[in-house]
C-alpha atoms as a PDB file:
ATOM      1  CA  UNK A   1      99.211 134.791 108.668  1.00  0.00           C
ATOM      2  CA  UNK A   2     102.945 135.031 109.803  1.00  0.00           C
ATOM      3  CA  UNK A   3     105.222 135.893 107.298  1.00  0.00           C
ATOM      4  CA  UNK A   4     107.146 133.119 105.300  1.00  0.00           C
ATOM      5  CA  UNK A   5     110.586 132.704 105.422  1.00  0.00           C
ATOM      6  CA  UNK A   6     111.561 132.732 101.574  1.00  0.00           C
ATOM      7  CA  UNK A   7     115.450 133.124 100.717  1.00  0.00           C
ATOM      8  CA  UNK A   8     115.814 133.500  97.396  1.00  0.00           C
ATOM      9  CA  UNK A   9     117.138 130.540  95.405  1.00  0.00           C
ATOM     10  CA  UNK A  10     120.799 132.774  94.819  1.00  0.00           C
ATOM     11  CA  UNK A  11     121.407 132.849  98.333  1.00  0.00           C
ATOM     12  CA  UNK A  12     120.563 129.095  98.590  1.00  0.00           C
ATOM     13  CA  UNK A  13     122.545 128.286  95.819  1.00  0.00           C
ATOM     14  CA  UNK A  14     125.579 130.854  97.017  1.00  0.00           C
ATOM     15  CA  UNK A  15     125.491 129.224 100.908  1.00  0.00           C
ATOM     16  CA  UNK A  16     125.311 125.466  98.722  1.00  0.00           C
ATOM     17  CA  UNK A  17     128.368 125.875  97.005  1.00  0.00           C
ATOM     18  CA  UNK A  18     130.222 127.752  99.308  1.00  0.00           C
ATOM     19  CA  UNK A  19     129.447 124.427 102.076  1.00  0.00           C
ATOM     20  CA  UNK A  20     130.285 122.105  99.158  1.00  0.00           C
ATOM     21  CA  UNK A  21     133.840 124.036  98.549  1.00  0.00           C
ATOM     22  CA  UNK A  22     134.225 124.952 101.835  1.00  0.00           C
ATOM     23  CA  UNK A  23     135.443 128.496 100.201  1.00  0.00           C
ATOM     24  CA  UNK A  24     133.979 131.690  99.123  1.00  0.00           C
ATOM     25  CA  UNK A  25     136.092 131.824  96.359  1.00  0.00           C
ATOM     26  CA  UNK A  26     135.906 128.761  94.755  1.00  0.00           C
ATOM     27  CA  UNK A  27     132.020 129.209  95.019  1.00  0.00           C
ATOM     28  CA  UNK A  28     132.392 132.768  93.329  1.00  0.00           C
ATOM     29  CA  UNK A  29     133.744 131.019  90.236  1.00  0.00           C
ATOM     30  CA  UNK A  30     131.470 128.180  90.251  1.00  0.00           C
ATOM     31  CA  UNK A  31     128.405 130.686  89.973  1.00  0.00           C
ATOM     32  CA  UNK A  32     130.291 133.462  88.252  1.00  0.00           C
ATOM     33  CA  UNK A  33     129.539 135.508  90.626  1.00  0.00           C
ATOM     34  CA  UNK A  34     132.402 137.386  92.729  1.00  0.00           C
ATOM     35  CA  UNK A  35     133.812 136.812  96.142  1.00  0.00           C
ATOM     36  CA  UNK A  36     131.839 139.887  97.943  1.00  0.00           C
ATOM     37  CA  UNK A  37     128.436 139.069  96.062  1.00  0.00           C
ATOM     38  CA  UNK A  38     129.007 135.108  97.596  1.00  0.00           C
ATOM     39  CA  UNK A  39     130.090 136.037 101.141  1.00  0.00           C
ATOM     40  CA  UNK A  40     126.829 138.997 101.369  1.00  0.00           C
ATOM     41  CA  UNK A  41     124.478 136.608 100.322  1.00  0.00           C
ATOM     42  CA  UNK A  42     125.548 133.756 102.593  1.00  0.00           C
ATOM     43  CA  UNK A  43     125.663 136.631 105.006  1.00  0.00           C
ATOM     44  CA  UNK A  44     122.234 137.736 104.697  1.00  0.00           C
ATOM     45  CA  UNK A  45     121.081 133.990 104.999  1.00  0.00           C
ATOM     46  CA  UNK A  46     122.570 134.083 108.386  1.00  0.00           C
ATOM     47  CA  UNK A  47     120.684 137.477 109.541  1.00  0.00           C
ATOM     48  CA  UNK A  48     117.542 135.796 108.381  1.00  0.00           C
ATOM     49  CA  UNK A  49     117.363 132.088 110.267  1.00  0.00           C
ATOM     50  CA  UNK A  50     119.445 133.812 113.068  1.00  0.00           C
ATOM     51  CA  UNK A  51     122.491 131.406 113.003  1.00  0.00           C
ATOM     52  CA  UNK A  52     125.853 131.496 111.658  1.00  0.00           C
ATOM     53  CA  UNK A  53     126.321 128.574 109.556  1.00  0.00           C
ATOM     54  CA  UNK A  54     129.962 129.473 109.024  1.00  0.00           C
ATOM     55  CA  UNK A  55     132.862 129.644 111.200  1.00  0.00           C
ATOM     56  CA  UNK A  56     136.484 130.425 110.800  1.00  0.00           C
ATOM     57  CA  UNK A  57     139.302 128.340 112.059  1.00  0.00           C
ATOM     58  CA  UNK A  58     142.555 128.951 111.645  1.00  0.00           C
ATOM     59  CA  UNK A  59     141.525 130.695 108.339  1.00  0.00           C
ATOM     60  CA  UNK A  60     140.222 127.520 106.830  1.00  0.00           C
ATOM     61  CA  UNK A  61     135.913 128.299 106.324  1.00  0.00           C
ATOM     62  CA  UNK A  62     133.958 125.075 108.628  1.00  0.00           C
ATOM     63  CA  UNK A  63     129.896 124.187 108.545  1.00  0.00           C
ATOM     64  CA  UNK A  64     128.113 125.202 111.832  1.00  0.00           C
ATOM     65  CA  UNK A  65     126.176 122.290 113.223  1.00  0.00           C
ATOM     66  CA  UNK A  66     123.189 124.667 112.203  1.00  0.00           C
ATOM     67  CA  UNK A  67     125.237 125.174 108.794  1.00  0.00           C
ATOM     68  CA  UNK A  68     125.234 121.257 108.277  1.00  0.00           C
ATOM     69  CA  UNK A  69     121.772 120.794 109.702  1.00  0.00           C
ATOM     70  CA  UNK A  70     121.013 123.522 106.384  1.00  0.00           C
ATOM     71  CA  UNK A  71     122.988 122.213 104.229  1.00  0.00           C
ATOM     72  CA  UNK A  72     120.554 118.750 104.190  1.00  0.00           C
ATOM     73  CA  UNK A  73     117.564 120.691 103.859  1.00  0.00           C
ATOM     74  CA  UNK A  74     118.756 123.117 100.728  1.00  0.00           C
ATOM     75  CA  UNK A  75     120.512 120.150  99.196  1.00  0.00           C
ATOM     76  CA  UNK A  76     116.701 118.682  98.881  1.00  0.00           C
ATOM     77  CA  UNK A  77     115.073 121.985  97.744  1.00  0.00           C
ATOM     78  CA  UNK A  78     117.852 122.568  94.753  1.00  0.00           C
ATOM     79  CA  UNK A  79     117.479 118.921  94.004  1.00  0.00           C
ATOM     80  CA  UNK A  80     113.515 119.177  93.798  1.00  0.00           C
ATOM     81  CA  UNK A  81     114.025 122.345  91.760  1.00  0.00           C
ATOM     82  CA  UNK A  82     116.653 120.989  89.296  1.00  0.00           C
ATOM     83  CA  UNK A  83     113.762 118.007  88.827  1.00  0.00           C
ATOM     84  CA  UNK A  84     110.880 120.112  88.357  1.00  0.00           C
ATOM     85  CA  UNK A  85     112.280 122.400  85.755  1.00  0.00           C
ATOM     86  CA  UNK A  86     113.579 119.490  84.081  1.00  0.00           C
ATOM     87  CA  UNK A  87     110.281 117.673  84.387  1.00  0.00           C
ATOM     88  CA  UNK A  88     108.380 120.948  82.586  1.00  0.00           C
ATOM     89  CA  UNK A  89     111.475 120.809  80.070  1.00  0.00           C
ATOM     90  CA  UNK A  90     110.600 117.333  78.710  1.00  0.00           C
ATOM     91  CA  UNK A  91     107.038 118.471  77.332  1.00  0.00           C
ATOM     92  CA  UNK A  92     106.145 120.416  73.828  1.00  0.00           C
ATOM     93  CA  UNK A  93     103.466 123.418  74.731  1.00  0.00           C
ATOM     94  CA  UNK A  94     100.806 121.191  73.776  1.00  0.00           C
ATOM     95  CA  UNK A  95     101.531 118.440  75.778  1.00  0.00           C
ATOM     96  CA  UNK A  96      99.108 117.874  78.891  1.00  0.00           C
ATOM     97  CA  UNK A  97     100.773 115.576  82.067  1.00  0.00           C
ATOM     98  CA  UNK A  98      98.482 113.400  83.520  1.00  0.00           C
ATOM     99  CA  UNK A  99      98.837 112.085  86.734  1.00  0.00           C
ATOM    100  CA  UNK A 100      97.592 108.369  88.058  1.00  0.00           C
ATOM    101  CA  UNK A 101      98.148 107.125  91.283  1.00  0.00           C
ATOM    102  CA  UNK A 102      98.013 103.261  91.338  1.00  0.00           C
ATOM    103  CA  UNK A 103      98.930 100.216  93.881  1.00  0.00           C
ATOM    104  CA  UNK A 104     102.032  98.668  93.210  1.00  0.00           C
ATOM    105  CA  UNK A 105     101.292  95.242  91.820  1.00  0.00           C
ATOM    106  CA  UNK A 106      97.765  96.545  90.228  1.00  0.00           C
ATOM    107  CA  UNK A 107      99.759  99.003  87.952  1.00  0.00           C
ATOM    108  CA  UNK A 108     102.215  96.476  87.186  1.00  0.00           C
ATOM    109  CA  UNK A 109     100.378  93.612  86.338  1.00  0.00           C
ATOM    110  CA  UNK A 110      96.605  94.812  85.257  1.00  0.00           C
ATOM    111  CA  UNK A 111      97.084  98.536  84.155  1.00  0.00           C
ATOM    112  CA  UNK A 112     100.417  98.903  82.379  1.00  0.00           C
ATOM    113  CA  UNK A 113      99.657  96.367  79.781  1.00  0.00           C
ATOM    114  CA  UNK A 114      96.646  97.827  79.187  1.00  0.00           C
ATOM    115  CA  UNK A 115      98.544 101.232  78.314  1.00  0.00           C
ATOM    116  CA  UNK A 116      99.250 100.117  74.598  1.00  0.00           C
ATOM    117  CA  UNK A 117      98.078 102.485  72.488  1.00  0.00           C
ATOM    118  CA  UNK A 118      96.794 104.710  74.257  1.00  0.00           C
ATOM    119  CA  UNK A 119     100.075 107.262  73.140  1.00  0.00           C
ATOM    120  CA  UNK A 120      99.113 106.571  69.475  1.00  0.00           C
ATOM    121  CA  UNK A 121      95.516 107.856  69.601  1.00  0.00           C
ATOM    122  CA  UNK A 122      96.423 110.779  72.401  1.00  0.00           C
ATOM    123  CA  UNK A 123     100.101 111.488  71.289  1.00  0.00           C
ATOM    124  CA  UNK A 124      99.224 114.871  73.299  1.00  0.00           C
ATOM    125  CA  UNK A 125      98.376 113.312  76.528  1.00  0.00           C
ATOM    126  CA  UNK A 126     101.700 112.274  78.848  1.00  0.00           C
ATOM    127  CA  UNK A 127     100.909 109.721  81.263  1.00  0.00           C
ATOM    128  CA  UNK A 128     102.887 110.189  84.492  1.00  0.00           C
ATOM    129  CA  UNK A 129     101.800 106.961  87.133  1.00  0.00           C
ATOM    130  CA  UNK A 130     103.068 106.811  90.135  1.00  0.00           C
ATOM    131  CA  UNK A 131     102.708 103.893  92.877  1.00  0.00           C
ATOM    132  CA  UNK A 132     100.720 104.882  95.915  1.00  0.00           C
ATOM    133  CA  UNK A 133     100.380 102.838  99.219  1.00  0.00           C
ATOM    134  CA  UNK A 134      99.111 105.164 101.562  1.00  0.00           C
ATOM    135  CA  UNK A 135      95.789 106.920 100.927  1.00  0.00           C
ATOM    136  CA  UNK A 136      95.782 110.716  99.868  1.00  0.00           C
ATOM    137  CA  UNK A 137      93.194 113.523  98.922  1.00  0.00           C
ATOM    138  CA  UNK A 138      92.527 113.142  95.580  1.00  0.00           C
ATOM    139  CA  UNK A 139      90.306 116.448  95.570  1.00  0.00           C
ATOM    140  CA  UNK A 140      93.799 118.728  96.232  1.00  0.00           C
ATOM    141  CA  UNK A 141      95.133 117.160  92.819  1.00  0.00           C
ATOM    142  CA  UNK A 142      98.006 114.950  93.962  1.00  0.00           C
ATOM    143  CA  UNK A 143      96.810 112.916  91.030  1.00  0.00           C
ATOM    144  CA  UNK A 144      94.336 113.652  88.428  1.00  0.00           C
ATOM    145  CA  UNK A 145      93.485 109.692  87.836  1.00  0.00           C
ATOM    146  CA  UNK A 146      93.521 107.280  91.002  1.00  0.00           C
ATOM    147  CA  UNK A 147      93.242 103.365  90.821  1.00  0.00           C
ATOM    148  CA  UNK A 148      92.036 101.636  93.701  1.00  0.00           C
ATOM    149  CA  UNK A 149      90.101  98.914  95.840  1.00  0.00           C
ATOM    150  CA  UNK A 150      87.128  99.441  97.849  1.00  0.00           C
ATOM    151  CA  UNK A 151      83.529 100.181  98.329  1.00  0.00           C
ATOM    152  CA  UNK A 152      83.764 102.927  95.617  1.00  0.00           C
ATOM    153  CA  UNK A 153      83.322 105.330  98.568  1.00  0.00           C
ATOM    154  CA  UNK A 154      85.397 108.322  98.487  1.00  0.00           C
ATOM    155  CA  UNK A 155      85.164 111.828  99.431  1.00  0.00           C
ATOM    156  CA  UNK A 156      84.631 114.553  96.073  1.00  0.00           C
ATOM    157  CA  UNK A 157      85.160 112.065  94.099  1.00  0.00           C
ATOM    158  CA  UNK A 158      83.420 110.323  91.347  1.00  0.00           C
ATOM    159  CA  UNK A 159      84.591 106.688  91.144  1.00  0.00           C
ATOM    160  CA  UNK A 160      83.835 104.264  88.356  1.00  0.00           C
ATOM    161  CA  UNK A 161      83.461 100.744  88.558  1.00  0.00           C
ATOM    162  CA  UNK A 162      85.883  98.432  86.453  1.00  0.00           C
ATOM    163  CA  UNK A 163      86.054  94.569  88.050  1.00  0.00           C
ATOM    164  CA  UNK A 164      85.228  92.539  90.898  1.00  0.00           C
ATOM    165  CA  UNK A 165      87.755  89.890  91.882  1.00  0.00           C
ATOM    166  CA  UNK A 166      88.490  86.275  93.455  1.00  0.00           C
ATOM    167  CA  UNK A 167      91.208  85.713  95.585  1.00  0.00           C
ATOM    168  CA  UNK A 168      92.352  81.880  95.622  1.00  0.00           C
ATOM    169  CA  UNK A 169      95.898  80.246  97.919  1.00  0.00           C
ATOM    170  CA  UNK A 170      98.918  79.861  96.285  1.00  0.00           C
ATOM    171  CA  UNK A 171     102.283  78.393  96.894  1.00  0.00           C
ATOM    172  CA  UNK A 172     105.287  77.086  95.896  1.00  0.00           C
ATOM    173  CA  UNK A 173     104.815  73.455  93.680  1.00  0.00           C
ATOM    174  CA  UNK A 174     107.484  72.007  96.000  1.00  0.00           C
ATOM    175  CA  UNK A 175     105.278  72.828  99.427  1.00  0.00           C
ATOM    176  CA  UNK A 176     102.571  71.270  97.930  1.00  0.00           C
ATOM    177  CA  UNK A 177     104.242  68.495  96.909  1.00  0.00           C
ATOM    178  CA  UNK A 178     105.268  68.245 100.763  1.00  0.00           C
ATOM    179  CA  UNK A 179     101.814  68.940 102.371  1.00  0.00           C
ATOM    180  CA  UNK A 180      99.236  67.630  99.973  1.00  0.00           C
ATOM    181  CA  UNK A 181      96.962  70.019 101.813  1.00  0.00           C
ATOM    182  CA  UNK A 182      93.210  67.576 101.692  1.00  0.00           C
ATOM    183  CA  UNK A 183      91.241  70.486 102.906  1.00  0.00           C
ATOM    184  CA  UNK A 184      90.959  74.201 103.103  1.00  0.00           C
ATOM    185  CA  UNK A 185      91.393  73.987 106.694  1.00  0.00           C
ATOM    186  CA  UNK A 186      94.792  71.702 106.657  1.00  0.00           C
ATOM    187  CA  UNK A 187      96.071  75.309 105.418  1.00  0.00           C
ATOM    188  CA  UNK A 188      95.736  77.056 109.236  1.00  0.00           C
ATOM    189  CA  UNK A 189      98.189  74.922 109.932  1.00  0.00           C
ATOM    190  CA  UNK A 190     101.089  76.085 107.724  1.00  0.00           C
ATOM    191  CA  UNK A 191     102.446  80.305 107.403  1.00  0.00           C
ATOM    192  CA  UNK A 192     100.023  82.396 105.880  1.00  0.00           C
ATOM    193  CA  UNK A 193     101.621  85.070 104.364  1.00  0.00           C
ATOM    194  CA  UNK A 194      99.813  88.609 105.027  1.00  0.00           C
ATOM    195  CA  UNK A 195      99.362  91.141 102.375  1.00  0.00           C
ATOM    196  CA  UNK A 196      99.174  94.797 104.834  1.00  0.00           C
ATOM    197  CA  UNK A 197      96.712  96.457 102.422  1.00  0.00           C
ATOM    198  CA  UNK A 198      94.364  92.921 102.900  1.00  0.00           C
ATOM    199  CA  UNK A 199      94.835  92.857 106.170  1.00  0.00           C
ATOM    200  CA  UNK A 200      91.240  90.873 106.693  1.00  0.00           C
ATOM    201  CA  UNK A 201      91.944  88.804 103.317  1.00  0.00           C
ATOM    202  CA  UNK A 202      92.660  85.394 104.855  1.00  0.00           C
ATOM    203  CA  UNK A 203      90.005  85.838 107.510  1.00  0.00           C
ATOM    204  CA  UNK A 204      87.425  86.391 104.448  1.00  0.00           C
ATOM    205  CA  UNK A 205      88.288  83.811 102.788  1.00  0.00           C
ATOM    206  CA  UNK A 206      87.771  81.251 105.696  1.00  0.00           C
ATOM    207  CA  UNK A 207      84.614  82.555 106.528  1.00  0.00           C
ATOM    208  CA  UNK A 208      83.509  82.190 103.114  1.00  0.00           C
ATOM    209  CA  UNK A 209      84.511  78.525 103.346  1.00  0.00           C
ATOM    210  CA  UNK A 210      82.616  78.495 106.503  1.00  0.00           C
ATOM    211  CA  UNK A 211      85.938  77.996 108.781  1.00  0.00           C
ATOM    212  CA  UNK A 212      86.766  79.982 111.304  1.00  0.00           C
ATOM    213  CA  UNK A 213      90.850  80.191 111.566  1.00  0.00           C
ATOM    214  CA  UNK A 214      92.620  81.371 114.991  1.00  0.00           C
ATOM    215  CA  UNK A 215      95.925  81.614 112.586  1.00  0.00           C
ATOM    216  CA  UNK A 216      94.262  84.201 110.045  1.00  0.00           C
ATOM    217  CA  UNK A 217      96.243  87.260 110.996  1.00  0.00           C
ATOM    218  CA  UNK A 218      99.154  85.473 112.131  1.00  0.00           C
ATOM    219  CA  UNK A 219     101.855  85.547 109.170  1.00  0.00           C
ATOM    220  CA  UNK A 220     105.070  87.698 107.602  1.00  0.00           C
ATOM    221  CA  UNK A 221     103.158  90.979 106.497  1.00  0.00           C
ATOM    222  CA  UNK A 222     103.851  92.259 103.395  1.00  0.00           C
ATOM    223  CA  UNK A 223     103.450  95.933 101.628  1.00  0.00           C
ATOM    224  CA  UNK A 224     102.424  95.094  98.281  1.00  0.00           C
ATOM    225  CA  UNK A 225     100.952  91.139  96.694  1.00  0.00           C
ATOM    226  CA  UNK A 226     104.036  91.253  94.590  1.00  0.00           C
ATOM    227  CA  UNK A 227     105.787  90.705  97.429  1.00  0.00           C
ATOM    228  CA  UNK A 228     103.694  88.091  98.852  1.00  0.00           C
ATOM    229  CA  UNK A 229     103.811  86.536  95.062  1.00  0.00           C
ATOM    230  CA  UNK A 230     107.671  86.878  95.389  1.00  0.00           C
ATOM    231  CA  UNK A 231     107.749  85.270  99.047  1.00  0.00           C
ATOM    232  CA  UNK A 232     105.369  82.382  98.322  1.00  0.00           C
ATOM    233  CA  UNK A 233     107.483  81.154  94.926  1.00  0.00           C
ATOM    234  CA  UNK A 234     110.638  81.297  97.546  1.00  0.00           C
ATOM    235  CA  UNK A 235     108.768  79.014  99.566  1.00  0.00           C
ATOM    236  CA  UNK A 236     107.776  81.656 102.128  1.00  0.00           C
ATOM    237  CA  UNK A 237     104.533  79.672 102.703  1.00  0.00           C
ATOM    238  CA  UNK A 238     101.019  80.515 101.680  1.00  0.00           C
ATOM    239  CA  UNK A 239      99.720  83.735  99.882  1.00  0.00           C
ATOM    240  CA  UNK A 240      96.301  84.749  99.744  1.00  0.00           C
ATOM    241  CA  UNK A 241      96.251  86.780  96.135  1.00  0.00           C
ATOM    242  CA  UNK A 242      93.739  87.645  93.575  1.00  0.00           C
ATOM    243  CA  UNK A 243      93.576  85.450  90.481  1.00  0.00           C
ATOM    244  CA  UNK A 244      94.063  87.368  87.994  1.00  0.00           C
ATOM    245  CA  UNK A 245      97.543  89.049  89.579  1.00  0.00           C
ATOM    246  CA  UNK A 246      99.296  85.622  89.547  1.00  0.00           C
ATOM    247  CA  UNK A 247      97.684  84.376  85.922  1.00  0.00           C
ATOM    248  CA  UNK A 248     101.371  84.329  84.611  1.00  0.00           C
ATOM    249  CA  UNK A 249     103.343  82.578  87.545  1.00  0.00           C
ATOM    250  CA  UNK A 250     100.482  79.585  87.477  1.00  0.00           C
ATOM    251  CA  UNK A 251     100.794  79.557  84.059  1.00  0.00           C
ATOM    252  CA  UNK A 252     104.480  79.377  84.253  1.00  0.00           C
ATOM    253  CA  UNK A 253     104.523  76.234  87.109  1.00  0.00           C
ATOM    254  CA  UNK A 254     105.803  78.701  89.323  1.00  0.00           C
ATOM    255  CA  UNK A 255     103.234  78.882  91.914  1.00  0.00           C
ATOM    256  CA  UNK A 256     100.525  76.604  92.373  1.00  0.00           C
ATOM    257  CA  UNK A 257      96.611  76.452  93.548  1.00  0.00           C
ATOM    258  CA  UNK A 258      96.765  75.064  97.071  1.00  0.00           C
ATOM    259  CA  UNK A 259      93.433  74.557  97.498  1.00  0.00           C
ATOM    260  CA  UNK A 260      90.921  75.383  95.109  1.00  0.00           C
ATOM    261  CA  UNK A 261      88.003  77.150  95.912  1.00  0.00           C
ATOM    262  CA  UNK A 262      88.343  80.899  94.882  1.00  0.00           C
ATOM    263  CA  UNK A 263      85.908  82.957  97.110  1.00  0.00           C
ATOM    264  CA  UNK A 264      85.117  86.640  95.930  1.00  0.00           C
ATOM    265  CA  UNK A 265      87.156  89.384  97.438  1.00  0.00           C
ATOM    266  CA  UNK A 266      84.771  92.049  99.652  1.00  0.00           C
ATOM    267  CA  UNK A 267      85.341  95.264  97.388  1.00  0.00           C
ATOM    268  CA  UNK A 268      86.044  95.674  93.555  1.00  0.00           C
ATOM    269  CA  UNK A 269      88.539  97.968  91.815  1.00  0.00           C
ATOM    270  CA  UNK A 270      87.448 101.449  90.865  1.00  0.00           C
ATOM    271  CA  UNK A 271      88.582 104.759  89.165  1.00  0.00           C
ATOM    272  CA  UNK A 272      88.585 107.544  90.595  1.00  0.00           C
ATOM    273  CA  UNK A 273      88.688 111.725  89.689  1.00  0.00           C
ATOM    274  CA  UNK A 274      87.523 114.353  91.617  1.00  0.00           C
ATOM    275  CA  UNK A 275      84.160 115.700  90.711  1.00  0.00           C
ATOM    276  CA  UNK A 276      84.263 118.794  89.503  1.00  0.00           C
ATOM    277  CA  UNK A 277      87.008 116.933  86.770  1.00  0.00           C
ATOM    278  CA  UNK A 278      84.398 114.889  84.813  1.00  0.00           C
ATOM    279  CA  UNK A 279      85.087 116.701  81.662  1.00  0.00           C
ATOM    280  CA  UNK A 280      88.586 117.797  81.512  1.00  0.00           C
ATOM    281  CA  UNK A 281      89.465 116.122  77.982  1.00  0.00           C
ATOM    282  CA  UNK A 282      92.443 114.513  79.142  1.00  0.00           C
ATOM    283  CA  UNK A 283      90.873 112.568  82.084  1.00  0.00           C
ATOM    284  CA  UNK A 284      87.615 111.822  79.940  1.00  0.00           C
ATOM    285  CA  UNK A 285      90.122 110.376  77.362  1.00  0.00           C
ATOM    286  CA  UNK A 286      91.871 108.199  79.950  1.00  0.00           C
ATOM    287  CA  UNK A 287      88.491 107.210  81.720  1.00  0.00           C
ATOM    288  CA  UNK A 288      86.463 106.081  78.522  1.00  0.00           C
ATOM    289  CA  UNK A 289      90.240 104.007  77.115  1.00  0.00           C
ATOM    290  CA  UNK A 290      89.963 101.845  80.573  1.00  0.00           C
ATOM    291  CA  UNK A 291      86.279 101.400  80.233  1.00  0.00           C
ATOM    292  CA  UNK A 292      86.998 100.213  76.640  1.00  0.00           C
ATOM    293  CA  UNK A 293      89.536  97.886  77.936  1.00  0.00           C
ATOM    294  CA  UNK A 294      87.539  96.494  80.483  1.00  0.00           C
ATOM    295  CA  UNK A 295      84.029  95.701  78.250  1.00  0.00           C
ATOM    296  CA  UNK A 296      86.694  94.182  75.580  1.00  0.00           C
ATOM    297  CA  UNK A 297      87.838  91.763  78.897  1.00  0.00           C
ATOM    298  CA  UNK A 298      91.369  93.277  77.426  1.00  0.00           C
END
């Protein structure tokens, strides 16, 4: 293995300040450090990466292109220091982090209100939830607790079932005032709006009316359903979404049912820690209080 180059965080900070002033000296008595110490460790910084990131002009100190190309990438490493230290700063030394990884909308609307509580009976365990769209290795400990939708398939892990799930069409009250849509296939005919982690959602739920739809796919795509909740109470046009996520707006009169017939979504929500995690207290605490929630239909 090739040896790493590893500047120390001094000479990051030194060549930082020094860009930021655009002077040795001024960066000296920023850092309390003196003028020599600055310029020698910006100096060394240069023998190591090979470039001068300073330059001279008419005595007045000027970024390199390679010096300004630097200056982004330190700016993000101090930053992500600064946030880390602060991070580890904000817990007692008997305070365990736990991390969950959860879609969007799911942690919004299903798992945060189903947090209460939980800080009164683990006042030791900090939750730290994060949204995640993209899929990730759960085994390399990105996140000790991961939420998500599926066949409850996935690699090293051990994954729990919580619900299953119907997906029914909504819209705006005003569309269907306008439409009157008599059948489930009078919807092919107006926008379906398309929900990119569903991307087969629509087609599903034709089939399971026994329609086939050449307009299934065809739609504005969306990242997350709370989007496609937001789009279709704008009067976007039709979203496909699961009950239970859009229990408030229907309540509300802000979205209606456009046609009736829920059909069961083709996966269930699970979740998920890597195996060899089963009984680390603080994710066996956070497991069984879901499980809880769930039998209570909380």
């Amino acid at each position: 293995m090739s040896k790493r180059l590893m500047p120390s965080t001094t000479a990051l900070q030194c060549f930082e300040a020094a860009a930021r002033h655009l002077s040795f000296t001024r960066a000296a008595q920023e850092l309390h450090l003196t003028q020599s110490a600055v310029s020698k460790q910006v100096a060394q910084l240069e023998e190591m990466l090979s470039h001068s990131l300073f330059q001279r002009i008419r005595r007045r100190l000027h970024l390199t292109p390679a010096g300004a190309l630097y200056l982004t990438e330190v700016n993000k490493i101090l930053t992500q220091i600064d946030i880390s230290s602060r991070y580890i700063l904000s817990y007692g030394d008997e305070t365990e982090v736990l991390r969950i990884a959860t879609q969007p909308t799911f942690g919004a609307r299903w798992l945060v209100p189903r947090l209460k509580g939980f800080g009164d009976r683990y006042p030791r365990i900090h939750l730290d939830i994060r949204n995640e769209l993209e899929p990730f290795d759960l085994v390399q400990a990105k996140a000790d607790i991961a939420f998500f939708f599926g066949q409850g398939t996935w690699p090293g892990a051990t994954c729990i079932e919580l619900f299953s799930e119907a997906v029914v069409p909504v819209c705006a009250p005003q569309l269907l005032q306008r439409h009157r849509f008599d059948s489930a296939e009078a919807l092919t005919e107006h926008r379906l709006l398309q929900c990119a982690s569903r991307p087969e959602a629509w087609h599903e739920w034709f089939l399971g009316l026994g329609l086939h739809s050449q307009n299934s796919y065809h739609g504005p795509r969306f990242d997350t359903f709370y989007l496609c909740i937001r789009a279709a109470i704008a009067g976007c046009g039709i979203a496909l979404i699961p009950r239970y996520l859009v229990a408030e707006e229907l309540s509300e009169g802000k979205l209606v049912v456009a046609w009736d017939h829920p059909v069961a979504s083709n996966g269930r929500h699970f979740i998920a820690h890597a195996e060899h995690a089963a009984e680390v207290p603080k994710i066996r605490a956070f497991v069984q209080w879901i499980r809880e929630r769930v039998a209570e239909g909380d």
